[in-house]
C-alpha atoms as a PDB file:
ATOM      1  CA  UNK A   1       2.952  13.445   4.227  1.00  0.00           C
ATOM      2  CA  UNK A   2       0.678  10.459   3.670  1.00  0.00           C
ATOM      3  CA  UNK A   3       2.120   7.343   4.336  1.00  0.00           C
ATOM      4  CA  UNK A   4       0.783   3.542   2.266  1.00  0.00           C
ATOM      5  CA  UNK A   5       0.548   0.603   1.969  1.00  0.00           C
ATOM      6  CA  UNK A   6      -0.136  -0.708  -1.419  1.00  0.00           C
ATOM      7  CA  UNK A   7      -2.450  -4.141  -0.972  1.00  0.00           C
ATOM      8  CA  UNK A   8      -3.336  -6.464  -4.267  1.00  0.00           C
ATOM      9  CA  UNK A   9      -2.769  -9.398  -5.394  1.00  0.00           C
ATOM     10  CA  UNK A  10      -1.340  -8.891  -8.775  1.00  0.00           C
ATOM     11  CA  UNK A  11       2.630  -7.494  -8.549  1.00  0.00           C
ATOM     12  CA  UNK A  12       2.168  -5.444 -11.376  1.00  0.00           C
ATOM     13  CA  UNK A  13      -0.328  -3.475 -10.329  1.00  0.00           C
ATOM     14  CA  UNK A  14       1.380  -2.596  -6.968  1.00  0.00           C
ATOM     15  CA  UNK A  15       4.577  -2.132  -8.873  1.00  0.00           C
ATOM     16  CA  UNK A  16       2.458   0.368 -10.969  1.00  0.00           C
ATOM     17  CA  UNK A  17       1.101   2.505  -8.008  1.00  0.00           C
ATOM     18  CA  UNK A  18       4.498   2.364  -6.008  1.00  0.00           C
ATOM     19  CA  UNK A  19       5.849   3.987  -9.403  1.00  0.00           C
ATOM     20  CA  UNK A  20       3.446   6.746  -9.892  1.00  0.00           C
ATOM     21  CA  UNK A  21       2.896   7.564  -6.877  1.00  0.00           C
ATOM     22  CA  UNK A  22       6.829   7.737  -5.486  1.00  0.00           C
ATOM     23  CA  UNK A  23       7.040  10.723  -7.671  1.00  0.00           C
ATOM     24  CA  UNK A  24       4.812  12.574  -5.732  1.00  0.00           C
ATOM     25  CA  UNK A  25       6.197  14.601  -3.130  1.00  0.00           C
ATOM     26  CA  UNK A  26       3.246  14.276  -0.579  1.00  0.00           C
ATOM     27  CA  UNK A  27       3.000  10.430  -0.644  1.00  0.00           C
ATOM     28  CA  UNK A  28       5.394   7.861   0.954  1.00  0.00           C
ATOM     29  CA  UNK A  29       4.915   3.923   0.075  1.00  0.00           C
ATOM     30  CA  UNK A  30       5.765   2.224   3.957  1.00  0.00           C
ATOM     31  CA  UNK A  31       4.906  -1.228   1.997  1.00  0.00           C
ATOM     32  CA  UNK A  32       2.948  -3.291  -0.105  1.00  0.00           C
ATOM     33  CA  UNK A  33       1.700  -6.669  -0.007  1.00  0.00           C
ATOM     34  CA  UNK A  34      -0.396  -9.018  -1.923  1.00  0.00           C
ATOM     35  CA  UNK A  35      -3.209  -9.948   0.512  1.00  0.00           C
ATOM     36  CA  UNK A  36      -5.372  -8.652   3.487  1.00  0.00           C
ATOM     37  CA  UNK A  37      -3.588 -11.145   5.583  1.00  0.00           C
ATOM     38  CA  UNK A  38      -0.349  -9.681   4.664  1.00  0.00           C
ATOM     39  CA  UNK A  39      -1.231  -6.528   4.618  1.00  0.00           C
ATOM     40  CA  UNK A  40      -2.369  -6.823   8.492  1.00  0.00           C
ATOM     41  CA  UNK A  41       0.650  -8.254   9.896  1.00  0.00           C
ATOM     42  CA  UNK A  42       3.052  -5.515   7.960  1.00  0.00           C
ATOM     43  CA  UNK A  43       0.549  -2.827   9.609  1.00  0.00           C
ATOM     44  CA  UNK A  44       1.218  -3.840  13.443  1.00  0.00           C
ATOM     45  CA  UNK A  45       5.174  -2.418  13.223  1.00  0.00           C
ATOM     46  CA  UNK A  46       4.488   1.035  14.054  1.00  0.00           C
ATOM     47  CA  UNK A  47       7.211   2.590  12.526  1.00  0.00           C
ATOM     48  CA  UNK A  48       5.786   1.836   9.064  1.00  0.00           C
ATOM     49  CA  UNK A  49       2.598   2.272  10.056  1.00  0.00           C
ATOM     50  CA  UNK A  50       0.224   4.044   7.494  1.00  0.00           C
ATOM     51  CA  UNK A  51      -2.237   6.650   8.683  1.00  0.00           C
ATOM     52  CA  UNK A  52      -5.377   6.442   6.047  1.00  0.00           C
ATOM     53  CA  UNK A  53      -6.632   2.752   5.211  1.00  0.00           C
ATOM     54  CA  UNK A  54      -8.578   2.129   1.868  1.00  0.00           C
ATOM     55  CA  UNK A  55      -9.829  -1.278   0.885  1.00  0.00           C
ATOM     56  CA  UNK A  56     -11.399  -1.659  -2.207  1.00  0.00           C
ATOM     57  CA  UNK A  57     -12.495  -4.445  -4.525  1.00  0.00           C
ATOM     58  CA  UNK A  58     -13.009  -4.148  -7.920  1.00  0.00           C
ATOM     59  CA  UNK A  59     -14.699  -6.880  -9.450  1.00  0.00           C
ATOM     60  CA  UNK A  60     -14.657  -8.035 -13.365  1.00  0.00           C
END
């Protein structure tokens, strides 16, 4: 099981992923938030803790 948390700073988008990717079995959203800040401090309770990290910025 891969556990995530969903950081960016536009809702939608996050609402997107969480949607497509709560219908896969293998995947489990522990959060999401809208900034690296955010993200940080949801990451410290362990319990909810995701195991693989990604940051990525795509620029426009």
């Amino acid at each position: 099981m891969i556990r995530l948390l969903l950081v960016d700073d536009q809702m939608i988008i996050r609402q997107g992923l969480k949607s497509l990717l709560e219908s896969k079995p293998d995947f489990v959203i522990v959060g999401d938030a809208d900034n690296g800040e955010s993200a940080m401090l949801q990451q410290g309770a362990a319990s909810r803790s995701p195991k693989y990290k990604s940051c990525n910025q795509i620029w426009y």
